[in-house]
PDB file of N, CA and C in Angstrom:
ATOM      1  N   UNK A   1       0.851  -1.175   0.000  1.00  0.00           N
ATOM      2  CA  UNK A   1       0.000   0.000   0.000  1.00  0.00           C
ATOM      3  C   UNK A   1       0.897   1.238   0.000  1.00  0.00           C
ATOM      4  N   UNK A   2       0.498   2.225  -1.285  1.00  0.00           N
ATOM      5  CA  UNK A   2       1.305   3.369  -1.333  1.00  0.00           C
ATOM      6  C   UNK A   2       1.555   4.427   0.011  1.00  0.00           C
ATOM      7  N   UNK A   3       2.464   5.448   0.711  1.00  0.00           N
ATOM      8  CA  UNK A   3       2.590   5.614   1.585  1.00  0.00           C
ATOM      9  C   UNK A   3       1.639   6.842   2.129  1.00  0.00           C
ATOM     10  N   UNK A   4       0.705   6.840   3.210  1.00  0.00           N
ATOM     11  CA  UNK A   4       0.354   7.765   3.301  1.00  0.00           C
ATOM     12  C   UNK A   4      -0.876   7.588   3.171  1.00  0.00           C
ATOM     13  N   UNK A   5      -1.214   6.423   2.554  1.00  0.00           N
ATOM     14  CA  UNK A   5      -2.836   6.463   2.623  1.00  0.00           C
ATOM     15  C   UNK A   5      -3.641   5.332   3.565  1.00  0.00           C
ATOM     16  N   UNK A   6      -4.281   5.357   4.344  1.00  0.00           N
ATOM     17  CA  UNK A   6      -4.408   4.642   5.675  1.00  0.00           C
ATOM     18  C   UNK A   6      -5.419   3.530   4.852  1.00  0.00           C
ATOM     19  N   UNK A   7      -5.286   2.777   5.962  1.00  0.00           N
ATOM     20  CA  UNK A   7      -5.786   1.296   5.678  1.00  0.00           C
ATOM     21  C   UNK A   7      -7.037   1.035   5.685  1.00  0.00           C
ATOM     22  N   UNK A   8      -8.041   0.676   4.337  1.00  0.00           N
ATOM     23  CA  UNK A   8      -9.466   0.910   5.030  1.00  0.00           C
ATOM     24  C   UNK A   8     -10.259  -0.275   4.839  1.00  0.00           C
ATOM     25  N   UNK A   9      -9.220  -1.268   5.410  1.00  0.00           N
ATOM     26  CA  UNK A   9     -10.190  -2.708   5.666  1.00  0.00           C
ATOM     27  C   UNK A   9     -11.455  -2.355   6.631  1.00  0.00           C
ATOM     28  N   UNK A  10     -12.228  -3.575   6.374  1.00  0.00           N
ATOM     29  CA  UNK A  10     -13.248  -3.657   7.733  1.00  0.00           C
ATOM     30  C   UNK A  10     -12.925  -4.503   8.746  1.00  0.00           C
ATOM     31  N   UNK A  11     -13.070  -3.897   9.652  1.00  0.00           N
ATOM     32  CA  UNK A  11     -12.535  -5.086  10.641  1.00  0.00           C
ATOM     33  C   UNK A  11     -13.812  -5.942  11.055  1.00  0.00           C
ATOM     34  N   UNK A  12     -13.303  -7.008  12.045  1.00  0.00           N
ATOM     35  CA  UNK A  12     -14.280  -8.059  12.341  1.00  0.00           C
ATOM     36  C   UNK A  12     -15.237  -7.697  12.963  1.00  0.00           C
ATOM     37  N   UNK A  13     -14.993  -6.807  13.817  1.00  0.00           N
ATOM     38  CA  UNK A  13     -16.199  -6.111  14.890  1.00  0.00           C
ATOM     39  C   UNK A  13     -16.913  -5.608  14.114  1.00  0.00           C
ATOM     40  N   UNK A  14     -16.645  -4.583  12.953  1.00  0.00           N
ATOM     41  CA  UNK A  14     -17.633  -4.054  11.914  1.00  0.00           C
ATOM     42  C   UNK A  14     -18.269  -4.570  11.485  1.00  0.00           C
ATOM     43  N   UNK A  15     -17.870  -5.714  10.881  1.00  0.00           N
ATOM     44  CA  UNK A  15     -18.688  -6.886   9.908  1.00  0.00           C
ATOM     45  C   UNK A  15     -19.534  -7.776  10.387  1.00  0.00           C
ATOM     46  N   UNK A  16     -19.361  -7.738  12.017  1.00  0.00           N
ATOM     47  CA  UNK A  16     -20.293  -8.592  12.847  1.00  0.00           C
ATOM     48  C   UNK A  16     -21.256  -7.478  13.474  1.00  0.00           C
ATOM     49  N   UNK A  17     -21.418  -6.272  13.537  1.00  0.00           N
ATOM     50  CA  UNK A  17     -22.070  -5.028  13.622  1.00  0.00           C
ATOM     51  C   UNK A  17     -23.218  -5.012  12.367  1.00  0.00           C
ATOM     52  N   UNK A  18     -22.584  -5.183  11.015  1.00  0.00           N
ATOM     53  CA  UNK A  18     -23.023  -5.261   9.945  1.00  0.00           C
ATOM     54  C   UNK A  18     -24.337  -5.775   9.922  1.00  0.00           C
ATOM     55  N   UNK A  19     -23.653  -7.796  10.293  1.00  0.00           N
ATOM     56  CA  UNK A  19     -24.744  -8.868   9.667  1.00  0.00           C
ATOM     57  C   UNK A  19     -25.561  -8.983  10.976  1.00  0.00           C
ATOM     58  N   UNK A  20     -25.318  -8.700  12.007  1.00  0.00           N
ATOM     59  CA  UNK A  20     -26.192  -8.176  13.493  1.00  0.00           C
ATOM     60  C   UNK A  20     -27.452  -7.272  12.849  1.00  0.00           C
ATOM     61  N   UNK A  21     -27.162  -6.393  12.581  1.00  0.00           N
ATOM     62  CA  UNK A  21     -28.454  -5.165  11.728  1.00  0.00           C
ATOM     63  C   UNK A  21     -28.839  -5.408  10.759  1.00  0.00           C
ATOM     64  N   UNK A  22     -28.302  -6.294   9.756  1.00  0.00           N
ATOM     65  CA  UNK A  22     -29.219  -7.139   8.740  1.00  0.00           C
ATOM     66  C   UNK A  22     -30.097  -7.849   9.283  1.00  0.00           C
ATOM     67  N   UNK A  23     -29.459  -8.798  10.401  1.00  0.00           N
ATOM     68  CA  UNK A  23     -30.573  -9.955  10.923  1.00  0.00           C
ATOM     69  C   UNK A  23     -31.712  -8.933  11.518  1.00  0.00           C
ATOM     70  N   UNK A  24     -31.568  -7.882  12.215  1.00  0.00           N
ATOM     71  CA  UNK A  24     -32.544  -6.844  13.374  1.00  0.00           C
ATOM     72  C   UNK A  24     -33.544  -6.851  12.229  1.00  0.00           C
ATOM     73  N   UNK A  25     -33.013  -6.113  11.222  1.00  0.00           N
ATOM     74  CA  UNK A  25     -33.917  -5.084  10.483  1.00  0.00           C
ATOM     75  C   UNK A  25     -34.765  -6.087   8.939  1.00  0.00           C
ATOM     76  N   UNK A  26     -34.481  -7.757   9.322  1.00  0.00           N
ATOM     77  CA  UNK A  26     -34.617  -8.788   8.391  1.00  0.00           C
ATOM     78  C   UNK A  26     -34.023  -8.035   6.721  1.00  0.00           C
ATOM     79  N   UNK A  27     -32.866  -8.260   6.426  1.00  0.00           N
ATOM     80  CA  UNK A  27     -32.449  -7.637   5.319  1.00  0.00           C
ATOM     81  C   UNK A  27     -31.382  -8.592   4.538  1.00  0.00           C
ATOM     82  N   UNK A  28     -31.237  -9.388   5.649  1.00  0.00           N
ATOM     83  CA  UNK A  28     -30.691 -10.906   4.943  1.00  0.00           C
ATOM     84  C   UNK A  28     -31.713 -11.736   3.493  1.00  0.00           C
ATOM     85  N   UNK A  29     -32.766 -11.588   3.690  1.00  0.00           N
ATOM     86  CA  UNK A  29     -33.279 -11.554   2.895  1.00  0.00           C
ATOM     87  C   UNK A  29     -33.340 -11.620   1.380  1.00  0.00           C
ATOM     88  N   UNK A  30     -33.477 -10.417   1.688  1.00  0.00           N
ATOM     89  CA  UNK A  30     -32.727  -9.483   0.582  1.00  0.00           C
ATOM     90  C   UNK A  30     -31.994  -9.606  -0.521  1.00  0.00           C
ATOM     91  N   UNK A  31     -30.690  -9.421   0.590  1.00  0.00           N
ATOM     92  CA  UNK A  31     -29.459  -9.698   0.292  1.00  0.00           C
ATOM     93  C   UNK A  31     -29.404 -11.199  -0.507  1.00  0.00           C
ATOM     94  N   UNK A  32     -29.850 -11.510  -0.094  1.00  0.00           N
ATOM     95  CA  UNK A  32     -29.466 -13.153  -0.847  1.00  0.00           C
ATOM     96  C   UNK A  32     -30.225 -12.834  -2.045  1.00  0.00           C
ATOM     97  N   UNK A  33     -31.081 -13.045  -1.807  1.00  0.00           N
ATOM     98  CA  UNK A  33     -31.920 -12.730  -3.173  1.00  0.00           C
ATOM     99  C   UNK A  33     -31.622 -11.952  -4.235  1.00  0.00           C
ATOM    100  N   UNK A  34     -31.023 -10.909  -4.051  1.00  0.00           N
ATOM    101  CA  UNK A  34     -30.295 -10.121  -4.689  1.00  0.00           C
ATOM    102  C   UNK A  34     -28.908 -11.028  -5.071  1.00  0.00           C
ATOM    103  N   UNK A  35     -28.181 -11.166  -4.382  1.00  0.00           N
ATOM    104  CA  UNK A  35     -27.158 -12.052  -4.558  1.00  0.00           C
ATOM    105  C   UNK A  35     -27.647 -12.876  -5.796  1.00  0.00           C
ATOM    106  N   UNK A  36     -28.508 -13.904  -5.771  1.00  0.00           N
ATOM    107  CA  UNK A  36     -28.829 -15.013  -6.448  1.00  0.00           C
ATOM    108  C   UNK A  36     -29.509 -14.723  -7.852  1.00  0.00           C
ATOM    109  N   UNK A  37     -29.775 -13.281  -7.604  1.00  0.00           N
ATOM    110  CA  UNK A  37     -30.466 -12.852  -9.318  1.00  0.00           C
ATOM    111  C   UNK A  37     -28.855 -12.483 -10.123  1.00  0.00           C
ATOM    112  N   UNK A  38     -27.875 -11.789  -9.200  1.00  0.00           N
ATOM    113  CA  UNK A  38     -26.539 -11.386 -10.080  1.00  0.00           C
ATOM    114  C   UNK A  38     -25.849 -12.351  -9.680  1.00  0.00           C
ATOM    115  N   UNK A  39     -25.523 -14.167  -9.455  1.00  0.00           N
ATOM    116  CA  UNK A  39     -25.059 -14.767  -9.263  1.00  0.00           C
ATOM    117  C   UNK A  39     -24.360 -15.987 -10.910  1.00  0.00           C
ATOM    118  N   UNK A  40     -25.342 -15.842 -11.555  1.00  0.00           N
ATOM    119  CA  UNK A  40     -25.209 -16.453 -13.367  1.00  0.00           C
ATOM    120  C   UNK A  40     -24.339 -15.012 -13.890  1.00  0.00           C
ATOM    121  N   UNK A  41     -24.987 -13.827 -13.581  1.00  0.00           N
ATOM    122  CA  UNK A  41     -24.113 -12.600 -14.166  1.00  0.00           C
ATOM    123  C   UNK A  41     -22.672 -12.536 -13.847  1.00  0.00           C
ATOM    124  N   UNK A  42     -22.211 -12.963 -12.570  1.00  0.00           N
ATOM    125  CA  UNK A  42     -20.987 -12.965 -12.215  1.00  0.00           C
ATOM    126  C   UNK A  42     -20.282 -14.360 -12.876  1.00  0.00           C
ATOM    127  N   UNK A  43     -20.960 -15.355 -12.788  1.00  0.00           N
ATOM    128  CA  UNK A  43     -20.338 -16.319 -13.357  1.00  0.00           C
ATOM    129  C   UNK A  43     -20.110 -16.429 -14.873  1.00  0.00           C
ATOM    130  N   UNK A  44     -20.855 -15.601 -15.406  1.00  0.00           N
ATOM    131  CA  UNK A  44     -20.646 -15.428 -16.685  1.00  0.00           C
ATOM    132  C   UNK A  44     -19.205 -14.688 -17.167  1.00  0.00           C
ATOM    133  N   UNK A  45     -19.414 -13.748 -15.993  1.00  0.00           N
ATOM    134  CA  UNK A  45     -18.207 -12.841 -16.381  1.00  0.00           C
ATOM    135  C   UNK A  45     -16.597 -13.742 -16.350  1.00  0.00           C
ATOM    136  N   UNK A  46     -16.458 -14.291 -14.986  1.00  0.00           N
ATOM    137  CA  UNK A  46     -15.241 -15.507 -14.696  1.00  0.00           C
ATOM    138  C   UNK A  46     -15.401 -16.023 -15.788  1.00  0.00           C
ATOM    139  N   UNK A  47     -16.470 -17.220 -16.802  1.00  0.00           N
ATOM    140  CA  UNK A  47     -16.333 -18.151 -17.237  1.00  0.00           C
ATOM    141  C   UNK A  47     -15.647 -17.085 -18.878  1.00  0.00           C
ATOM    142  N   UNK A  48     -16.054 -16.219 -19.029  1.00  0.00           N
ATOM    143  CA  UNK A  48     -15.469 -15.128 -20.008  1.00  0.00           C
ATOM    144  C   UNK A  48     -13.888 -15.019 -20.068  1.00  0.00           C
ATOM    145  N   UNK A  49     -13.557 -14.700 -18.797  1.00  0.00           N
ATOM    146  CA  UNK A  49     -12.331 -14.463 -18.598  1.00  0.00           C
ATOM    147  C   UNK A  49     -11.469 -15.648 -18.827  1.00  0.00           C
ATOM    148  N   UNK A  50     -11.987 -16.635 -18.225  1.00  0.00           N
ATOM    149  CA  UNK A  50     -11.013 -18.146 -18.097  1.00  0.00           C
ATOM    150  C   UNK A  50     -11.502 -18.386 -19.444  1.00  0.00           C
ATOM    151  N   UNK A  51     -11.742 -17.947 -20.521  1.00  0.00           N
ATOM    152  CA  UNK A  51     -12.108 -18.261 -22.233  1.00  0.00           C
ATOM    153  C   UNK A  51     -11.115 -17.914 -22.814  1.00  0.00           C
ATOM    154  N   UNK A  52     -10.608 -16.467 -22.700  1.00  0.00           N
ATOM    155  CA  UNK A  52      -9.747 -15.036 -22.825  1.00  0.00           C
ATOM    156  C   UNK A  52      -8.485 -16.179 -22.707  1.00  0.00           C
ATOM    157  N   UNK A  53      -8.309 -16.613 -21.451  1.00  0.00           N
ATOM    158  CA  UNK A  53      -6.869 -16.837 -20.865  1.00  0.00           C
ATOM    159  C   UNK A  53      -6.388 -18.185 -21.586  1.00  0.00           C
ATOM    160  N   UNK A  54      -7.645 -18.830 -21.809  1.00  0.00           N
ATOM    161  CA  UNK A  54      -7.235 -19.846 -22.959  1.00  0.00           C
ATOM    162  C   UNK A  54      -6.861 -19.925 -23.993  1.00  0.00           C
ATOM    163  N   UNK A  55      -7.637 -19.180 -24.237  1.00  0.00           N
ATOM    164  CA  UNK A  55      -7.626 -18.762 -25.746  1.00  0.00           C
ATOM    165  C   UNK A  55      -6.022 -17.893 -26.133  1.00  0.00           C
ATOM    166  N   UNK A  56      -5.397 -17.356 -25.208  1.00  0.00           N
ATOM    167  CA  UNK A  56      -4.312 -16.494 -25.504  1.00  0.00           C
ATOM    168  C   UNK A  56      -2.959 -17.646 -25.217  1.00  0.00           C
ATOM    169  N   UNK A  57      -3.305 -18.653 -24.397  1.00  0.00           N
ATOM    170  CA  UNK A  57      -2.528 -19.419 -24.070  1.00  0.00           C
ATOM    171  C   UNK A  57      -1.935 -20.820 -25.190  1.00  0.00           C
ATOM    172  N   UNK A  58      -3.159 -20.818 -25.718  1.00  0.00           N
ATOM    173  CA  UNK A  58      -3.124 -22.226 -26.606  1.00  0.00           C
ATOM    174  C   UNK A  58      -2.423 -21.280 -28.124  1.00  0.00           C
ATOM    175  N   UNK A  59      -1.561 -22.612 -28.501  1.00  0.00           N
ATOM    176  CA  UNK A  59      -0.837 -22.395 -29.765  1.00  0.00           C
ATOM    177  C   UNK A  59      -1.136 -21.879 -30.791  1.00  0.00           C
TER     178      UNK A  59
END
C-alpha cells in the first residue's frame, strides 16, 4: 500500500455489527436474493475471462 494512505479494511467487529443489523432489520433476505439474481451474471463474467486466458494461451 502506497505511503500515506491509511488502511481501510473492515474489521471483524464491523462486519459482525453489519450482519447483526441485517438480521434486526430482516435484510438478509434481501441480500441473498439479490445475490442469487446477479449470481449467473458474475459467473458469466469468470467463465469469459477463463475463455480469454485460454484462448491467448493455446498455440
Amino acid at each position: 500500500m502506497p505511503k500515506g494512505k491509511p488502511n481501510k479494511r473492515y474489521t471483524p467487529e464491523f462486519k459482525i455489527k453489519v450482519v447483526e443489523t441485517m438480521h434486526r432489520e430482516k435484510l438478509i433476505k434481501y441480500v441473498c436474493l439479490t445475490f442469487r439474481a446477479s449470481l449467473p451474471a458474475i459467473l458469466r463474467k469468470t467463465d469469459d475471462k477463463a475463455d480469454k486466458i485460454a484462448e491467448n494461451k493455446a498455440p
